[in-house]
Protein backbone atom coordinates (compact mmCIF):
# COMPACT_ATOMS: atom_id res chain seq x y z
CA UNK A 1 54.21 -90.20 65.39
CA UNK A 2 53.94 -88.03 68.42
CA UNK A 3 53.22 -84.11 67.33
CA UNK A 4 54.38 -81.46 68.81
CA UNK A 5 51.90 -78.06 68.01
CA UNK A 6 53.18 -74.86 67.50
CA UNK A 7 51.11 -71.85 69.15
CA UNK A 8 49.26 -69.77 66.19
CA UNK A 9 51.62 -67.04 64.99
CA UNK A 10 54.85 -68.82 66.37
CA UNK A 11 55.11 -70.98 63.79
CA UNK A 12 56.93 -68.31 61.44
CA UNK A 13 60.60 -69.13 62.88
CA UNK A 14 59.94 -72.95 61.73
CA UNK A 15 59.02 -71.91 58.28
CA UNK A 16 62.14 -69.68 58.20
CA UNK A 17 63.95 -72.28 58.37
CA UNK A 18 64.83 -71.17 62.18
CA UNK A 19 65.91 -74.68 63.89
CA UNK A 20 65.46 -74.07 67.47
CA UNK A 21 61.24 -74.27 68.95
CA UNK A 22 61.45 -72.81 72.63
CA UNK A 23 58.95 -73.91 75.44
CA UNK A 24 56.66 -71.22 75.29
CA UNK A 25 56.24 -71.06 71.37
CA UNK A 26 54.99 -74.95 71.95
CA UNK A 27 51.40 -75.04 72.84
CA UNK A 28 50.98 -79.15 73.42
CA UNK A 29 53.08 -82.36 72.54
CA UNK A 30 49.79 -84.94 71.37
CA UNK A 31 51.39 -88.46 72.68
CA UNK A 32 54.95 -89.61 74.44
CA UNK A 33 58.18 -88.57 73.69
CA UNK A 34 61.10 -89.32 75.40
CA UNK A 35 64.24 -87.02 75.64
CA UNK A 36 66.06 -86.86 71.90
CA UNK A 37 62.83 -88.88 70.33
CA UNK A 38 61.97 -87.08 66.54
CA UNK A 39 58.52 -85.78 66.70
CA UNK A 40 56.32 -84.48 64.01
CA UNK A 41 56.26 -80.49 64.18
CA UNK A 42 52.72 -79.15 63.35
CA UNK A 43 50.98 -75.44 62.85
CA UNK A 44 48.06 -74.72 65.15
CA UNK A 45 45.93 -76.51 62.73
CA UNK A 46 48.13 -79.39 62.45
CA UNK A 47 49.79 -78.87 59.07
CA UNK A 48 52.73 -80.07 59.50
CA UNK A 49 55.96 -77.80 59.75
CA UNK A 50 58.61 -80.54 59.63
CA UNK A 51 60.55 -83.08 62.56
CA UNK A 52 62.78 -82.46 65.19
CA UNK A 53 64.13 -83.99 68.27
CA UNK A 54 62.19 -83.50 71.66
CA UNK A 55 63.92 -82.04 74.97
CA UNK A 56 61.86 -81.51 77.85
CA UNK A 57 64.18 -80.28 79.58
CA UNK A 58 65.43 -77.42 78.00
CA UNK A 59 64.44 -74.53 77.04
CA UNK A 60 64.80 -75.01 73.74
CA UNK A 61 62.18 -77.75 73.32
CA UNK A 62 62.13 -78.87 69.52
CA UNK A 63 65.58 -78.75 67.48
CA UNK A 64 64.43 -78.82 63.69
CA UNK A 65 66.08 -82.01 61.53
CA UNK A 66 64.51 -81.92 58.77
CA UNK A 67 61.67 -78.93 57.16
CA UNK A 68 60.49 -81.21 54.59
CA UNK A 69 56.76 -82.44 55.47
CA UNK A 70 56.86 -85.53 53.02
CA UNK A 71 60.75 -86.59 54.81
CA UNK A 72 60.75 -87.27 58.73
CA UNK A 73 63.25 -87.70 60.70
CA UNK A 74 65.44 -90.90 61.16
CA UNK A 75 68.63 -92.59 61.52
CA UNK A 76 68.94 -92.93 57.49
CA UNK A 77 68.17 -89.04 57.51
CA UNK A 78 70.85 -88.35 60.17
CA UNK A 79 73.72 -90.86 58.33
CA UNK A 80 72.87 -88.59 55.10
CA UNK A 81 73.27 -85.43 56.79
CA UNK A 82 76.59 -86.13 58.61
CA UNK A 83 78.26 -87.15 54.93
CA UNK A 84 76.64 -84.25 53.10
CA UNK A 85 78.49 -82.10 56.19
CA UNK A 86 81.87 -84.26 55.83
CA UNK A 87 81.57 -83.81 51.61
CA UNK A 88 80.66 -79.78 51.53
CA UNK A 89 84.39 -79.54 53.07
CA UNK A 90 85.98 -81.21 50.15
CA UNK A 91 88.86 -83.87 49.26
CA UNK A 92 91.21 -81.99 51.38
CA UNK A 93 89.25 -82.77 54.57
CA UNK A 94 90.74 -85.82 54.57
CA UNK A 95 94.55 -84.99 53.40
CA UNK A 96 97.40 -86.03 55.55
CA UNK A 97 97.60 -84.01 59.15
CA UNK A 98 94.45 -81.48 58.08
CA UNK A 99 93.00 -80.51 61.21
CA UNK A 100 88.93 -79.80 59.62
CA UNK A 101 86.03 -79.10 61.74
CA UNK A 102 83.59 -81.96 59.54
CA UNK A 103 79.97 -80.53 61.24
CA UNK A 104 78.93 -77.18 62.71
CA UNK A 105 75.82 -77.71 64.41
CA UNK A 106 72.76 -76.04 63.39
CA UNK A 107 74.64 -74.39 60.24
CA UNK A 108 75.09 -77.61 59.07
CA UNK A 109 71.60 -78.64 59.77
CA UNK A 110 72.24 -80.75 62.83
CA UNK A 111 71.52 -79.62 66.25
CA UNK A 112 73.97 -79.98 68.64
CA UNK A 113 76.71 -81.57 66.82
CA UNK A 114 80.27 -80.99 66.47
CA UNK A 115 82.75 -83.05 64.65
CA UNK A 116 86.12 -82.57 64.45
CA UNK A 117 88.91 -83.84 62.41
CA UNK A 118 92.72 -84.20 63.04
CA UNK A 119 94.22 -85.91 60.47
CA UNK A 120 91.28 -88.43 59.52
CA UNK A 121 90.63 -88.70 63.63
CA UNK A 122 87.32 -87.35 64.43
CA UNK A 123 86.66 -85.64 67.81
CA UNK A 124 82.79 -85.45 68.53
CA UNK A 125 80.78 -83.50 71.06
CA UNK A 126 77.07 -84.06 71.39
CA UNK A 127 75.21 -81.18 73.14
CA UNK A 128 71.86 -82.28 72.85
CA UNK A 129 69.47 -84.74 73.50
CA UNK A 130 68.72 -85.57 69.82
CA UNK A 131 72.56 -85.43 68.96
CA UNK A 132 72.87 -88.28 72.08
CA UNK A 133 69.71 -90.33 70.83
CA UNK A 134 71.84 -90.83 67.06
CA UNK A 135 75.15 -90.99 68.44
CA UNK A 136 75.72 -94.41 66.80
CA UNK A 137 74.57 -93.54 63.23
CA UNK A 138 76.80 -90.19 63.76
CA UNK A 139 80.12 -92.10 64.66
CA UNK A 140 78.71 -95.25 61.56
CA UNK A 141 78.73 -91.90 58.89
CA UNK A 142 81.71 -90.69 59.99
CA UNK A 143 83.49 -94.02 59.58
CA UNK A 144 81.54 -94.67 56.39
CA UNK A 145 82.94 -91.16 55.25
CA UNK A 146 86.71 -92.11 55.70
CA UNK A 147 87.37 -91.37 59.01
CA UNK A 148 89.98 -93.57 61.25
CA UNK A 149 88.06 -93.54 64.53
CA UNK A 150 85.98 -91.44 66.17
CA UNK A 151 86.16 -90.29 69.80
CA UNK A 152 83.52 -89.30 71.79
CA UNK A 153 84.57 -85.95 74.25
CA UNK A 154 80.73 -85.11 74.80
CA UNK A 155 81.79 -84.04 78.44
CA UNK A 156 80.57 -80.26 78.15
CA UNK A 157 78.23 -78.57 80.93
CA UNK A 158 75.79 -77.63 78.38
CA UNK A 159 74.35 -81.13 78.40
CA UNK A 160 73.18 -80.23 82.05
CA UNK A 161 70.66 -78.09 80.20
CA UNK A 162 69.54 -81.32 78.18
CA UNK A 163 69.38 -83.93 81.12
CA UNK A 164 72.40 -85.34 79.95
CA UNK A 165 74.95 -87.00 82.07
CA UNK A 166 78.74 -85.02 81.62
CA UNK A 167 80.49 -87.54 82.60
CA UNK A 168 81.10 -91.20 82.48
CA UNK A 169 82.22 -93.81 79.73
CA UNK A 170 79.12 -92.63 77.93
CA UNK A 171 80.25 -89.10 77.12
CA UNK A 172 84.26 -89.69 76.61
CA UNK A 173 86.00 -92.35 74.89
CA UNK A 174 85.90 -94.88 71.53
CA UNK A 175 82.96 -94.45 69.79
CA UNK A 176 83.95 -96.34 66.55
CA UNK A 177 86.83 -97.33 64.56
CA UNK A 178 90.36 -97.60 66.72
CA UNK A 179 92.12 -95.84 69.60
CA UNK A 180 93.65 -92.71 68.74
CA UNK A 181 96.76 -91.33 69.57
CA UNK A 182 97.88 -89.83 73.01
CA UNK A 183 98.95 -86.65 70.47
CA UNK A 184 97.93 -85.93 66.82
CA UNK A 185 99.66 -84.04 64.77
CA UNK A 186 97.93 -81.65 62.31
CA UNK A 187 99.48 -78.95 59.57
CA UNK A 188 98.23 -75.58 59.36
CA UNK A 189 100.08 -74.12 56.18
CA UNK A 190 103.38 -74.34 57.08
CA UNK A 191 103.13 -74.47 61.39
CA UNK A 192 102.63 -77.99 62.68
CA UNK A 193 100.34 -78.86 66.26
CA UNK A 194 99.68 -81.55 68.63
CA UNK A 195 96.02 -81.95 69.43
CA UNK A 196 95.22 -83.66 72.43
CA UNK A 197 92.19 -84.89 72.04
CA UNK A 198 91.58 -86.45 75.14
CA UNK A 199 92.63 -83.68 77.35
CA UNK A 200 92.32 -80.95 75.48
CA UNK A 201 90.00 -77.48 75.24
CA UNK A 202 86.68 -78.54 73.19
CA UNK A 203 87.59 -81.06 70.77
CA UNK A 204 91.59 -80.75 71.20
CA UNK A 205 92.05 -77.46 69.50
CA UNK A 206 90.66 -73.77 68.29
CA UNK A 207 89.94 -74.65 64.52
CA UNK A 208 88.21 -71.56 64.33
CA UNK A 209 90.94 -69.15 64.42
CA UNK A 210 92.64 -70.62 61.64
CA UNK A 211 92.49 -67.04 59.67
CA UNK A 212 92.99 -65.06 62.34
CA UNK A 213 96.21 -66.84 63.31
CA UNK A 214 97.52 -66.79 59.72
CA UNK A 215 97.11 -62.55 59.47
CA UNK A 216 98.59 -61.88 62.72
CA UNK A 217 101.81 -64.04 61.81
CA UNK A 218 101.99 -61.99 58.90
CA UNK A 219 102.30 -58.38 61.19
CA UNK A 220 104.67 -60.64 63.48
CA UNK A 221 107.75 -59.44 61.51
CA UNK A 222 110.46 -58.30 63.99
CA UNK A 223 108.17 -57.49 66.71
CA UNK A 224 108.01 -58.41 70.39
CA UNK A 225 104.98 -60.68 70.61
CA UNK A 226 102.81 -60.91 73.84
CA UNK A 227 100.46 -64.40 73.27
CA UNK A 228 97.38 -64.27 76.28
CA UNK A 229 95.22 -66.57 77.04
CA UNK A 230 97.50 -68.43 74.67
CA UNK A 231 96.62 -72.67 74.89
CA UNK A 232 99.14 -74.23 73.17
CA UNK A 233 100.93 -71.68 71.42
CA UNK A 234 98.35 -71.30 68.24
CA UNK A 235 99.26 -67.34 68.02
CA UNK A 236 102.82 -67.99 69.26
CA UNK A 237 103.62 -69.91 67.05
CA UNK A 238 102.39 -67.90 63.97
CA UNK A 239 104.07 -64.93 65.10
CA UNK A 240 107.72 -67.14 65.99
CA UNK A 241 106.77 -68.62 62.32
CA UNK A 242 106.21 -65.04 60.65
CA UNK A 243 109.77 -63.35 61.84
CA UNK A 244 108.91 -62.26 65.50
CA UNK A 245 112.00 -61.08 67.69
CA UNK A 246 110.35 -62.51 70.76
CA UNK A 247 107.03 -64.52 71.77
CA UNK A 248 105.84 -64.98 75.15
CA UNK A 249 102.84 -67.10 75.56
CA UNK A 250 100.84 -66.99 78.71
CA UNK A 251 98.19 -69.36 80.36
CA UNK A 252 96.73 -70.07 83.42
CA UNK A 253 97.15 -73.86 82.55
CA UNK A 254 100.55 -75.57 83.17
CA UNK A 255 99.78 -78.65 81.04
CA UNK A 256 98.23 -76.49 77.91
CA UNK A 257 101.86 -74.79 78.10
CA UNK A 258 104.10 -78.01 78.35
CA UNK A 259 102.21 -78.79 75.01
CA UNK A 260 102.92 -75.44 73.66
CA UNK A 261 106.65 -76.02 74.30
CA UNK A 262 105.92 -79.19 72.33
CA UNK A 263 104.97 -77.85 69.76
CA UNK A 264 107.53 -75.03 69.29
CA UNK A 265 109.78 -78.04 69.73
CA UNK A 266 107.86 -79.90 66.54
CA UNK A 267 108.28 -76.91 64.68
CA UNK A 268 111.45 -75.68 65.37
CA UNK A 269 113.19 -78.99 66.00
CA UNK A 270 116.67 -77.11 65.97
CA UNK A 271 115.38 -74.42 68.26
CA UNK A 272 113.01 -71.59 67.99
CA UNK A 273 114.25 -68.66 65.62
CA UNK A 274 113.50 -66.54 67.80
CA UNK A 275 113.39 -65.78 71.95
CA UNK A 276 110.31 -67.66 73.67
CA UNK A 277 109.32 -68.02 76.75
CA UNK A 278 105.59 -69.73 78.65
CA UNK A 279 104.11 -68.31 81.61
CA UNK A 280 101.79 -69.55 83.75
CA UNK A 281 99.74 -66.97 85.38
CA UNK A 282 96.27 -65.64 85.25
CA UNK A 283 96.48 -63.07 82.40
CA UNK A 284 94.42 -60.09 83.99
CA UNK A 285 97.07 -60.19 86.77
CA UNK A 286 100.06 -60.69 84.66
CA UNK A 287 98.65 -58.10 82.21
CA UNK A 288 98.70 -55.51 85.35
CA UNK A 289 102.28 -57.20 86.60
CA UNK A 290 103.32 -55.98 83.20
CA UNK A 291 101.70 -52.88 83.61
CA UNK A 292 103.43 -51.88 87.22
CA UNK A 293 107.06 -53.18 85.75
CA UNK A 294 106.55 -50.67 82.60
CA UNK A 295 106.91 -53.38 79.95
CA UNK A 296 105.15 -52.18 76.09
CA UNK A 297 105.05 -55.17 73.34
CA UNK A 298 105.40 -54.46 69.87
CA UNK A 299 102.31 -57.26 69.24
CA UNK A 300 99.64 -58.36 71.38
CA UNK A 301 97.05 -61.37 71.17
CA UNK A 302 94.04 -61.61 73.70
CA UNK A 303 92.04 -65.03 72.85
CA UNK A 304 89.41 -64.95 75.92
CA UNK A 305 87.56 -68.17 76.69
CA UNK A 306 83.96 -67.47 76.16
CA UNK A 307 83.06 -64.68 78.82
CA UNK A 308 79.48 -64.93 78.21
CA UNK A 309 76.90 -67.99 77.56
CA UNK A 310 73.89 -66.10 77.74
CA UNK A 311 72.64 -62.44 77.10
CA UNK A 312 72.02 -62.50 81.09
CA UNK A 313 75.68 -62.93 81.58
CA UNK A 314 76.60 -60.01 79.32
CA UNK A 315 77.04 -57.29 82.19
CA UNK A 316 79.79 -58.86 83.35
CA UNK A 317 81.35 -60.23 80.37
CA UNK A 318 81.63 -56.91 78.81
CA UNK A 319 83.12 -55.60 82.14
CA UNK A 320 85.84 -58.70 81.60
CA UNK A 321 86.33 -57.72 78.02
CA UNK A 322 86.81 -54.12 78.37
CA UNK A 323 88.95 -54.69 81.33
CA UNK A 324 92.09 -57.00 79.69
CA UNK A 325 91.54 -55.06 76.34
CA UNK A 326 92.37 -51.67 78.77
CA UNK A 327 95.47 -53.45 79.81
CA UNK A 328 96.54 -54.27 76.71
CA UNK A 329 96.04 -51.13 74.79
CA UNK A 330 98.28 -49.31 77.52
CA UNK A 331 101.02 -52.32 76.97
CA UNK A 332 101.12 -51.39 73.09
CA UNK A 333 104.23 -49.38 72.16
CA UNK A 334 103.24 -46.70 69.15
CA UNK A 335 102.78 -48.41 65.82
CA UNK A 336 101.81 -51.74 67.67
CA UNK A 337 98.81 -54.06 67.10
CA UNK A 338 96.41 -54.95 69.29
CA UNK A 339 94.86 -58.70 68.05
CA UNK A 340 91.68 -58.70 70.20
CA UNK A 341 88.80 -61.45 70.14
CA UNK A 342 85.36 -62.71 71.70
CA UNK A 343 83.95 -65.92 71.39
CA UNK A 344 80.88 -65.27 72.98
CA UNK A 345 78.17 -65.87 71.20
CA UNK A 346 75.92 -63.20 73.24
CA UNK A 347 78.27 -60.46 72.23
CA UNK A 348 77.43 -59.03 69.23
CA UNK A 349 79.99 -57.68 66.81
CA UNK A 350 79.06 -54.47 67.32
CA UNK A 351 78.69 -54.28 71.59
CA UNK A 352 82.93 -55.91 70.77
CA UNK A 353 83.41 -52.95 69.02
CA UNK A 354 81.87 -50.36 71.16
CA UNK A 355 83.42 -52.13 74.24
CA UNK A 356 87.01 -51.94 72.59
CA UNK A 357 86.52 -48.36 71.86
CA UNK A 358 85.79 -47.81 75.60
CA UNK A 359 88.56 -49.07 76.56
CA UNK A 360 90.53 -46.97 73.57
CA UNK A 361 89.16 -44.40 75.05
CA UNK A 362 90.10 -44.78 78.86
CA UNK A 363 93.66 -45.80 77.61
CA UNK A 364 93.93 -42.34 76.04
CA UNK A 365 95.49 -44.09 72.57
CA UNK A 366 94.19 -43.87 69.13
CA UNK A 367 93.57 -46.92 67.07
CA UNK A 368 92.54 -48.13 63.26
CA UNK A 369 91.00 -51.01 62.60
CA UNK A 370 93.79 -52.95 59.92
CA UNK A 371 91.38 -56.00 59.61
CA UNK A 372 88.89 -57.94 61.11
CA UNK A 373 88.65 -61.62 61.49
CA UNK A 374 86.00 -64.02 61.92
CA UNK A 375 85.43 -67.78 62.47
CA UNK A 376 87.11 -70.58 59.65
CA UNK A 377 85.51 -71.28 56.73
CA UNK A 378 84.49 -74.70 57.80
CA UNK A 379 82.42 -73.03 60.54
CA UNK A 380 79.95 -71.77 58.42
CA UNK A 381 76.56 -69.55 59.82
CA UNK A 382 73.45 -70.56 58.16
CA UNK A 383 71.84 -67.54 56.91
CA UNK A 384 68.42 -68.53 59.04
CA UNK A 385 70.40 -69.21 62.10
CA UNK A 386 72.57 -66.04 62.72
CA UNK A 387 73.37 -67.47 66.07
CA UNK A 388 75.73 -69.70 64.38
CA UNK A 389 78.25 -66.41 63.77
CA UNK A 390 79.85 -66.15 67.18
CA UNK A 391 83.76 -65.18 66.94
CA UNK A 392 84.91 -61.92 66.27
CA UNK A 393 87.77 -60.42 65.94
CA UNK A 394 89.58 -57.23 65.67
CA UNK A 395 93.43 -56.01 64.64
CA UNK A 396 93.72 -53.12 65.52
CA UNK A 397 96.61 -51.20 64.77
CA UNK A 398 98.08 -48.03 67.98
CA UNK A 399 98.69 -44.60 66.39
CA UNK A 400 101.65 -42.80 67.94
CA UNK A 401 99.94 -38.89 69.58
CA UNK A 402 96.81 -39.72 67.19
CA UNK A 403 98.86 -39.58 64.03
CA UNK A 404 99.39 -41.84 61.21
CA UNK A 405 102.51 -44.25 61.02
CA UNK A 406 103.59 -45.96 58.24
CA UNK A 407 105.58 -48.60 60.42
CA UNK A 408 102.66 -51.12 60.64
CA UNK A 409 102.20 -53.18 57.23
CA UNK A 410 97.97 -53.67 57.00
CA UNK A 411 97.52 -57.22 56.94
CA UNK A 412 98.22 -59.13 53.81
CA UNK A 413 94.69 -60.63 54.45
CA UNK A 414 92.68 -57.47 54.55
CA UNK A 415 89.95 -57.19 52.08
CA UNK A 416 88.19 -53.71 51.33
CA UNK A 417 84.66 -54.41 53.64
CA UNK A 418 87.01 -55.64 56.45
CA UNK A 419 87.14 -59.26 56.05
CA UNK A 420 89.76 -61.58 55.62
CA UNK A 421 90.82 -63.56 53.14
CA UNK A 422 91.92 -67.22 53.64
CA UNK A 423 95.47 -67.50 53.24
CA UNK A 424 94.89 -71.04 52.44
CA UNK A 425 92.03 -72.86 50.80
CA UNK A 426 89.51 -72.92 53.97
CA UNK A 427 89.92 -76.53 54.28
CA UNK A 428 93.83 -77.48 54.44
């Protein structure tokens, strides 16, 4: 098998269990590899380390499979992993409209690879060249595993990184079992969804703010509800769900709305309890037409896309961040809450925090912190790959001239470090 030697004193992050090898930590591959071929992993005096897939064109050059010495690398190893992902979730995964995210990547010990399901349809995306290579034994373990189909939606620009193609037949469409349907419809507790998987953001939908959704519905009581950045509803619907007086969801996207209205339309088949209404505008500028007209929300949800890739694009991103959460905080009436997230990876928990207290700060308002949220459960980090903990979120609750009010309810969810606690078993 062709080896790939790791540089003397480099070699520590493989036996940590670290799965990512980058170009310089890589002193010479010893024979031919192609792009997404498994190649033995050695120490500069080729013991070896463990086997991973090759990419020579990334930066990241080896992506760890397995760390065993005596158990390489192949399709049977891959098949294995996939169910062992698909069983950790548990006999819910599979129940009737669960919407379960079935593998996370590197925390669930392979590279590149997400799997999605929506009620038994899985939704994968394949961000690396070893995740392409085993493709077909990924979609066979799936299938093996219960699933009705699974459809490939590999189209994401970080394949550019890999020498991948991004589009094509190759990277969206059937990759086993039958066609899905145009819209699938998946239960979250007691809110319903259509995922479009085809069309959709990702894999169809944000199964990673499962939590998050369920504790702000529960400070939605009553209040007047301001959804940004809002897709198809998710928030909007959790707040119109938990008692709110009013719920306006805004997007720049005109078709991610018309399938919000959908959905408030599944859920509320004899009309929303409540007053609704979908706007499609860019949120910094509606935030600041809000801001000029003198409109304050009770409740307010800012769900970014990612603002940052890379610690190079941080600058900026934080500049983004700290700008819409400025808006927001001066949109807040006293006693209101403030739902604010990132999904950037690159922005660590505690540069979200600092920014958001910047932009306190510049508002002039005081704020608590009632809860914070985090990715679902079925997004697990891998305690050797910390990367893997990328969404972050705070609820932050507006004090009225910096005192206390008792008007705000702290979140149901809240536990005493911070967290939050499922409201449902992680899984349903």
């Amino acid at each position: 098998m062709t080896t790939a030697y790791v540089r003397a004193k480099r070699e520590w992050t493989v036996q940590h269990r670290h799965p990512w090898i980058f170009s310089g930590a890589v002193e010479r591959l010893e024979g031919d590899a192609l792009p997404g071929d498994v190649v033995r992993v050695a120490d500069a005096h080729g013991a070896t380390l463990g086997f991973g897939t090759w990419s020579p064109h990334s930066q990241i050059r080896v992506r760890m499979l397995s760390f065993d010495p005596k158990r390489p690398a192949n399709a049977a190893f891959v098949k294995d992993a996939v169910k062992a992902s698909v069983a950790r979730r548990g006999a819910a995964a599979f129940a009737p409209h669960a919407g379960v995210r079935f593998v996370h990547g590197e925390s669930d010990g392979l590279p590149g690879v997400v799997a999605d399901c929506y009620d038994g349809w899985c939704v994968v995306q394949l961000a690396s060249a070893g995740a392409e290579t085993f493709k077909n034994e990924i979609a066979a373990a799936l299938m093996e595993a219960g699933a009705k189909g699974v459809y490939n939606r590999s189209d994401v620009d970080s394949r550019l990184h890999e020498g991948l193609a991004v589009e094509g037949e190759t990277v969206v469409g059937v990759l086993a079992g039958a066609e899905p349907p145009e819209l699938i419809e998946i239960h979250e507790g007691a809110i319903k969804y259509f995922v479009d998987i085809r069309h959709g953001h990702k894999t169809g939908f944000y199964l990673d703010q499962r939590e998050a959704r369920a504790c702000v519905g529960a400070l939605a009581a009553g209040r007047d509800c301001l959804n940004c950045f809002s897709y198809t509803g998710g928030f909007g619907l959790a707040c119109a769900a938990g008692g709110a007086a009013r719920v306006e969801n805004v997007d720049l996207s005109a078709p991610a709305l018309a399938l919000a209205e959908k959905n408030f339309a599944l859920m509320f088949p004899d009309g929303a309890p409540c007053e609704t209404a979908f706007t499609c505008a860019d949120v910094f500028k509606q935030l600041r037409l809000f801001r000029d007209q003198g409109r304050q929300f009770d409740l307010i949800v800012l769900d970014p896309p990612k603002f940052a890739d890379t610690k190079g694009q941080l600058m900026r991103a934080t500049r983004g961040y700290k700008d819409i959460n400025l808006l927001a905080m001066k949109l807040l009436k006293p006693g209101g809450v403030l739902a604010t997230f990132s999904c950037s990876g690159a922005m660590a928990q505690d540069l979200f925090d600092k920014v958001c207290a910047e932009a306190a700060f510049d508002a002039k308002r005081d704020f608590q912190v009632i809860a914070r949220t985090r990715q679902a459960a079925d997004h697990p980090v891998a305690l050797a790959f910390p990367e893997g903990f990328y969404l972050k979120g705070l609820i932050l609750r507006a004090l009225p001239g910096g005192g206390v009010t008792p008007s705000t309810p702290p979140c149901p969810h809240a536990l005493p470090g911070g967290g939050v606690a499922p409201p449902t078993p992680p899984c349903s």
